[in-house]
Protein backbone atom coordinates (compact mmCIF):
# COMPACT_ATOMS: atom_id res chain seq x y z
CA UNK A 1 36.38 71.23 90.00
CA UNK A 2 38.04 73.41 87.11
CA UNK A 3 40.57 75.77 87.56
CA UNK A 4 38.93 79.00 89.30
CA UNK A 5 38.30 81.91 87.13
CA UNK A 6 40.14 84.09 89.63
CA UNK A 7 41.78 83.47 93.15
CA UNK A 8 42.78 86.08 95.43
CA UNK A 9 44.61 84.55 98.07
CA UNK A 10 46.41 86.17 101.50
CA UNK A 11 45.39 89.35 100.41
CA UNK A 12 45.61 92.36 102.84
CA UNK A 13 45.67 95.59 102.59
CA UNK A 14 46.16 98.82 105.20
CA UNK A 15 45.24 102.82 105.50
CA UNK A 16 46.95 104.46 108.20
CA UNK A 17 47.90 101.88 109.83
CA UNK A 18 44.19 100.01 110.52
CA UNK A 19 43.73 96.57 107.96
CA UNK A 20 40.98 96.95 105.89
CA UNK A 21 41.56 93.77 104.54
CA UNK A 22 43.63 91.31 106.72
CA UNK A 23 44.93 87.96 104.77
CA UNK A 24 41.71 87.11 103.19
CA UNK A 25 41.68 84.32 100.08
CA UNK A 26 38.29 84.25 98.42
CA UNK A 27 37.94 82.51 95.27
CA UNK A 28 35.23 81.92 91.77
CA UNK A 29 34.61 79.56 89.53
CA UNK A 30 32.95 79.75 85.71
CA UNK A 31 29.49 80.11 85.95
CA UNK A 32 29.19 80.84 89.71
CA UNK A 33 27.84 83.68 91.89
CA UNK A 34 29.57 84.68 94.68
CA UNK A 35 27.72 86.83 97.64
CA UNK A 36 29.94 88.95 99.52
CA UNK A 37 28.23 90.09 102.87
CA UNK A 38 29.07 91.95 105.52
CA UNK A 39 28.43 95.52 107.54
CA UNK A 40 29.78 98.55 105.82
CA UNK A 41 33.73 98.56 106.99
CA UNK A 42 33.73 95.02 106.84
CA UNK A 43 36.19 94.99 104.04
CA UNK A 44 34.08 93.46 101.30
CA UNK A 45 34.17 96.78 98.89
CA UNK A 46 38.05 97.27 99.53
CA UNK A 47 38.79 93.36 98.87
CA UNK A 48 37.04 93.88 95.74
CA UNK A 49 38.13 97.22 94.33
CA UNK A 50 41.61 95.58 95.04
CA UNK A 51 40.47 93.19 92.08
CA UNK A 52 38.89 95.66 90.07
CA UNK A 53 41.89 97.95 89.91
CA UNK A 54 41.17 100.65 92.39
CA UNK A 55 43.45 99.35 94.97
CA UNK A 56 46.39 98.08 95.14
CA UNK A 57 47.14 95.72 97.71
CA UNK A 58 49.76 95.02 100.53
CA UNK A 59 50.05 91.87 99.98
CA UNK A 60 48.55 88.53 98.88
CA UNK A 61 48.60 87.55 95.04
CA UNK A 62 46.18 87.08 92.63
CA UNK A 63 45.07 84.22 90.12
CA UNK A 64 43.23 84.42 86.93
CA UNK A 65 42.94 81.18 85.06
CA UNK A 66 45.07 79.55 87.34
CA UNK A 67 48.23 82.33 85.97
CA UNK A 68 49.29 84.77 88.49
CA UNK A 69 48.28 88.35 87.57
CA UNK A 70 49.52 92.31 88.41
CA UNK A 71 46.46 94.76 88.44
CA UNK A 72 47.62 97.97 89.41
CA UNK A 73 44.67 100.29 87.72
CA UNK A 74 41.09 99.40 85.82
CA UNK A 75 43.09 99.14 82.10
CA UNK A 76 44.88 96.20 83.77
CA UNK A 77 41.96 94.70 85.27
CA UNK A 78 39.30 95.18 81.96
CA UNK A 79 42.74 93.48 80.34
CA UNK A 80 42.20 90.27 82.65
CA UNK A 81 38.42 90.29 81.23
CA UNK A 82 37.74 91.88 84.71
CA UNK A 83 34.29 94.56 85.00
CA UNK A 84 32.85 96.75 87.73
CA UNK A 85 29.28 97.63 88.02
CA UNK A 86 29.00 99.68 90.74
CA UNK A 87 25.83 100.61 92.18
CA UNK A 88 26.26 104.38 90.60
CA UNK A 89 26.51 102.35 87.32
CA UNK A 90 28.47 105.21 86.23
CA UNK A 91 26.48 105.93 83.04
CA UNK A 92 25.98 109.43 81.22
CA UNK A 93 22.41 110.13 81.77
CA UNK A 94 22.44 112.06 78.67
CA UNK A 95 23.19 109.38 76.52
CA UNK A 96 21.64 106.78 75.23
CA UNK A 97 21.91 103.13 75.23
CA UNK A 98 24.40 102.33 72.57
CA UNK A 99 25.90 105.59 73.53
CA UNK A 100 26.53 104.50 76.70
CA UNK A 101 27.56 100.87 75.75
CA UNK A 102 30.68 102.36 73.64
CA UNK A 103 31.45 105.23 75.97
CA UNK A 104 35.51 105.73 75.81
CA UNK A 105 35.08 102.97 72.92
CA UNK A 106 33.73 104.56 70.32
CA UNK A 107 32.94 103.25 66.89
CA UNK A 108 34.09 105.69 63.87
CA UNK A 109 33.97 105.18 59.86
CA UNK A 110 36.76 105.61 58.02
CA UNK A 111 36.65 109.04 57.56
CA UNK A 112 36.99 109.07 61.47
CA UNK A 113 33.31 109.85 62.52
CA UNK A 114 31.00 108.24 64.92
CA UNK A 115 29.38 105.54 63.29
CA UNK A 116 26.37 106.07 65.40
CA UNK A 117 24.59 103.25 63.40
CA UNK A 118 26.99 100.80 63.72
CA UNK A 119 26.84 101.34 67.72
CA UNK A 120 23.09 101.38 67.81
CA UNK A 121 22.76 97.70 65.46
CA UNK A 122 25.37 96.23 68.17
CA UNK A 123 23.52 97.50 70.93
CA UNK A 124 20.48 96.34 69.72
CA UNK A 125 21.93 92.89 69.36
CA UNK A 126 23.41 92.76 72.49
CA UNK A 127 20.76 93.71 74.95
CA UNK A 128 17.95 91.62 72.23
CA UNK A 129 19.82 88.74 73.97
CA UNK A 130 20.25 89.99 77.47
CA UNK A 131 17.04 91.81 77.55
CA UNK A 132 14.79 91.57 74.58
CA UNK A 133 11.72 93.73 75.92
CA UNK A 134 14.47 96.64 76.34
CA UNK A 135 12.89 99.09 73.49
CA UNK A 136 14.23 102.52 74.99
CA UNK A 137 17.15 103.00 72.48
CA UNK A 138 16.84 106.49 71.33
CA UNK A 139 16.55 107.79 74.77
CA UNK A 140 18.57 109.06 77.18
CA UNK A 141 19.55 106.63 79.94
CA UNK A 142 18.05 109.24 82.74
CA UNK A 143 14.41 108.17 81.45
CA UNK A 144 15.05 104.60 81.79
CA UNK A 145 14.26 102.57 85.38
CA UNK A 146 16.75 101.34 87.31
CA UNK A 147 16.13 98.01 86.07
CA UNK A 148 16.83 99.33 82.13
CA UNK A 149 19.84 101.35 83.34
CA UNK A 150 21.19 98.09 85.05
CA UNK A 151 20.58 96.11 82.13
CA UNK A 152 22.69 98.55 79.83
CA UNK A 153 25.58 98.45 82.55
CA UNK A 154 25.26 95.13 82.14
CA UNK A 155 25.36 94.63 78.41
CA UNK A 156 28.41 96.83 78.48
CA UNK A 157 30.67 94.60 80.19
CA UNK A 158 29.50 91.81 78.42
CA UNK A 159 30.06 93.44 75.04
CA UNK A 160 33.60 94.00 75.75
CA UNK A 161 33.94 90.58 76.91
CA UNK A 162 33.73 90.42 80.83
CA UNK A 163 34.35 86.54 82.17
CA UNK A 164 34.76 88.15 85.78
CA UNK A 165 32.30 90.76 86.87
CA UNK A 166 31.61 92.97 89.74
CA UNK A 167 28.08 93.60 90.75
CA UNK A 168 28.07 95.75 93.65
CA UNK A 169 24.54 95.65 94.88
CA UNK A 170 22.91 95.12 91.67
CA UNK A 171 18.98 94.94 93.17
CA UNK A 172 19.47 98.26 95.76
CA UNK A 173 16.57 100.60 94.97
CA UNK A 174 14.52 97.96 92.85
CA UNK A 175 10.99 97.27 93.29
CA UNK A 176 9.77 93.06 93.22
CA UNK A 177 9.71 93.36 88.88
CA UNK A 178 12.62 95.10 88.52
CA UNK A 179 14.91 92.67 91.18
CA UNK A 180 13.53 89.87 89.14
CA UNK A 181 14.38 91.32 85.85
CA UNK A 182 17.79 91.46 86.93
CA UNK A 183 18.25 87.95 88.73
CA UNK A 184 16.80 86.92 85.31
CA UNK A 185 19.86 88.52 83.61
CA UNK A 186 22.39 87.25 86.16
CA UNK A 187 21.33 83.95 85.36
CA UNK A 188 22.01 84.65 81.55
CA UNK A 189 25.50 85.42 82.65
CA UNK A 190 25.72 82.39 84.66
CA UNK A 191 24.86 79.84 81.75
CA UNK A 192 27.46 82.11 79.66
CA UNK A 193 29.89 80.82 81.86
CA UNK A 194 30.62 84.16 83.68
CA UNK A 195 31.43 84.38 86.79
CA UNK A 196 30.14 87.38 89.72
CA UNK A 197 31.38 88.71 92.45
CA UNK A 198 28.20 90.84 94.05
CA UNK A 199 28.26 92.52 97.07
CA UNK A 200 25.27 93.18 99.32
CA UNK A 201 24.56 93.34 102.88
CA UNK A 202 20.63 92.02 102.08
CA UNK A 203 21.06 88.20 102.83
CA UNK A 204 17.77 87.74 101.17
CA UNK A 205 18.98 88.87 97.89
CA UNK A 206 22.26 87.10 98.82
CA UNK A 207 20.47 83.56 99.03
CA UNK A 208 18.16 84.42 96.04
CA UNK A 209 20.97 85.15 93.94
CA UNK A 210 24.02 83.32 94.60
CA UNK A 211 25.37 79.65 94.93
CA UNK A 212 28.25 80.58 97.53
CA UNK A 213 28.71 83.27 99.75
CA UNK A 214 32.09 84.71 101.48
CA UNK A 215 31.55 86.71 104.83
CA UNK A 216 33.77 88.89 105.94
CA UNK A 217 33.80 90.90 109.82
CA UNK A 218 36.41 93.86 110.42
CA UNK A 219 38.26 92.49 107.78
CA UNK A 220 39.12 89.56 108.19
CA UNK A 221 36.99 86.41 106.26
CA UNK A 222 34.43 84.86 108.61
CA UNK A 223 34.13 81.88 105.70
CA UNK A 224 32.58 80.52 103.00
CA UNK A 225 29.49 78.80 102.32
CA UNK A 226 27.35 77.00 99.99
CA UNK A 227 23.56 78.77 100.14
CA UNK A 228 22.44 75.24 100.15
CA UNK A 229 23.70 74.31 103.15
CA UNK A 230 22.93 77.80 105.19
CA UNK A 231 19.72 79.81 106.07
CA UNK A 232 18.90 82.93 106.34
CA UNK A 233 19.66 83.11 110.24
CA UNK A 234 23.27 81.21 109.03
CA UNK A 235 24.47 84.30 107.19
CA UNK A 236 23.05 86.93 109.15
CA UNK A 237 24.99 85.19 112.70
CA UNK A 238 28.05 84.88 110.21
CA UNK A 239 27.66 88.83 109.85
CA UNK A 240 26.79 89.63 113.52
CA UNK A 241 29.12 87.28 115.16
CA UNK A 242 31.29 86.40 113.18
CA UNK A 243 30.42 82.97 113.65
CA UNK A 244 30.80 80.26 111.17
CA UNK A 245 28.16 77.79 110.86
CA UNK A 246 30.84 74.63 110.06
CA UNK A 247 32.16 75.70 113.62
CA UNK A 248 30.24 73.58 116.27
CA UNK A 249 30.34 75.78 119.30
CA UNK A 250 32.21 73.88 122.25
């Protein structure tokens, strides 16, 4: 295969003495979506927010493009093309769209004012390819549905040129249209050749969603899988047990 978009290998990481994350190497490749399942204090969210910036870890190393990398805040991981979507989305709800899309980044004219039109033509461009029915763009993002507020989230990363991103339970709170709207924009970002890292504990939306999936149990990595090759049952006795299905019991 080609060189992973990003490797995190051996990585571990410890508060007060208890491993949150103990020696776990997980890895993702261009165009890939990568479940990663597991109960809450499996580890899953701390491996991650190691990546995105959040965390620094104890140890381990970490591969982008094959090059080893240093992330010791977000600035360093957005500078690795690196972006988080966490389930708060962490919009301003009294914003809109394009708003939204340049918060922190604004666009300004020469004379050093917001060039609100400038930021409302790119947003319009932007989410007319990620999600052309999206129409809401002169309100604020509190009147949208989750499935609008998600796709704004999404086009923001994008924008500012995301090749890894972190979805962390991207369908949660979505009703059947809404879950599909957004699988339909993950696979967008697939053919891009982005790569996701998404984080659920719902195995359905894990096998809908994603060609591989990483387990991890009191943090440590149960293993990896192809979703071809598992079921349903696979992933959730992977979770439960701890049990990998490659491992033929004796």
């Amino acid at each position: 295969m080609s060189t992973p978009l990003v490797e995190m290998r051996g990585i571990s990481i410890a508060f007060g003495g208890v491993k949150a994350v103990d020696d776990v190497s997980v890895d993702l490749y261009p165009g890939e979506v990568v479940g990663l399942l597991g109960h809450n204090g499996a580890g899953k969210s701390t491996l991650i927010k190691i990546l995105s910036g959040a965390y620094a870890k104890d140890s381990g190393e970490v591969l982008v493009n094959g090059q080893q990398v240093t992330i010791h805040n977000p600035r360093d991981a957005r500078s690795h093309n690196i972006e988080t979507i966490y389930q708060t989305l962490a919009l301003a709800d009294n914003l809109d769209a394009a708003s939204n899309l340049f918060l922190g980044r604004e666009l300004v004219t020469k004379s050093g004012l917001l060039d609100e039109a400038a930021m409302e033509a790119e947003c319009r461009k932007i989410m007319g390819r990620l999600n052309p029915n999206f129409t809401k763009f002169s309100d604020p993002v509190s009147a949208l549905s989750g499935g609008q507020r998600q796709s704004v989230a999404i086009a923001r990363a994008v924008y500012f040129n995301a090749k890894i991103l972190i979805m962390d339970e991207p369908t949660a709170a979505l009703g059947p249209h809404e879950t599909q709207m957004v699988a339909g924009l993950i696979q967008q970002l697939k053919e891009q050749g982005i790569g996701i890292f998404l984080i659920d504990h719902d195995v359905h939306a894990v096998m809908e969603l994603c060609d591989r999936a990483s387990v991890m149990k009191n943090g440590k990595l149960v293993g990896t899988v192809n979703i071809s090759d598992v079921t349903d049952d696979d992933l959730l006795s992977m979770i439960i047990l701890g049990k990998n299905p490659t491992q033929k019991t004796q």
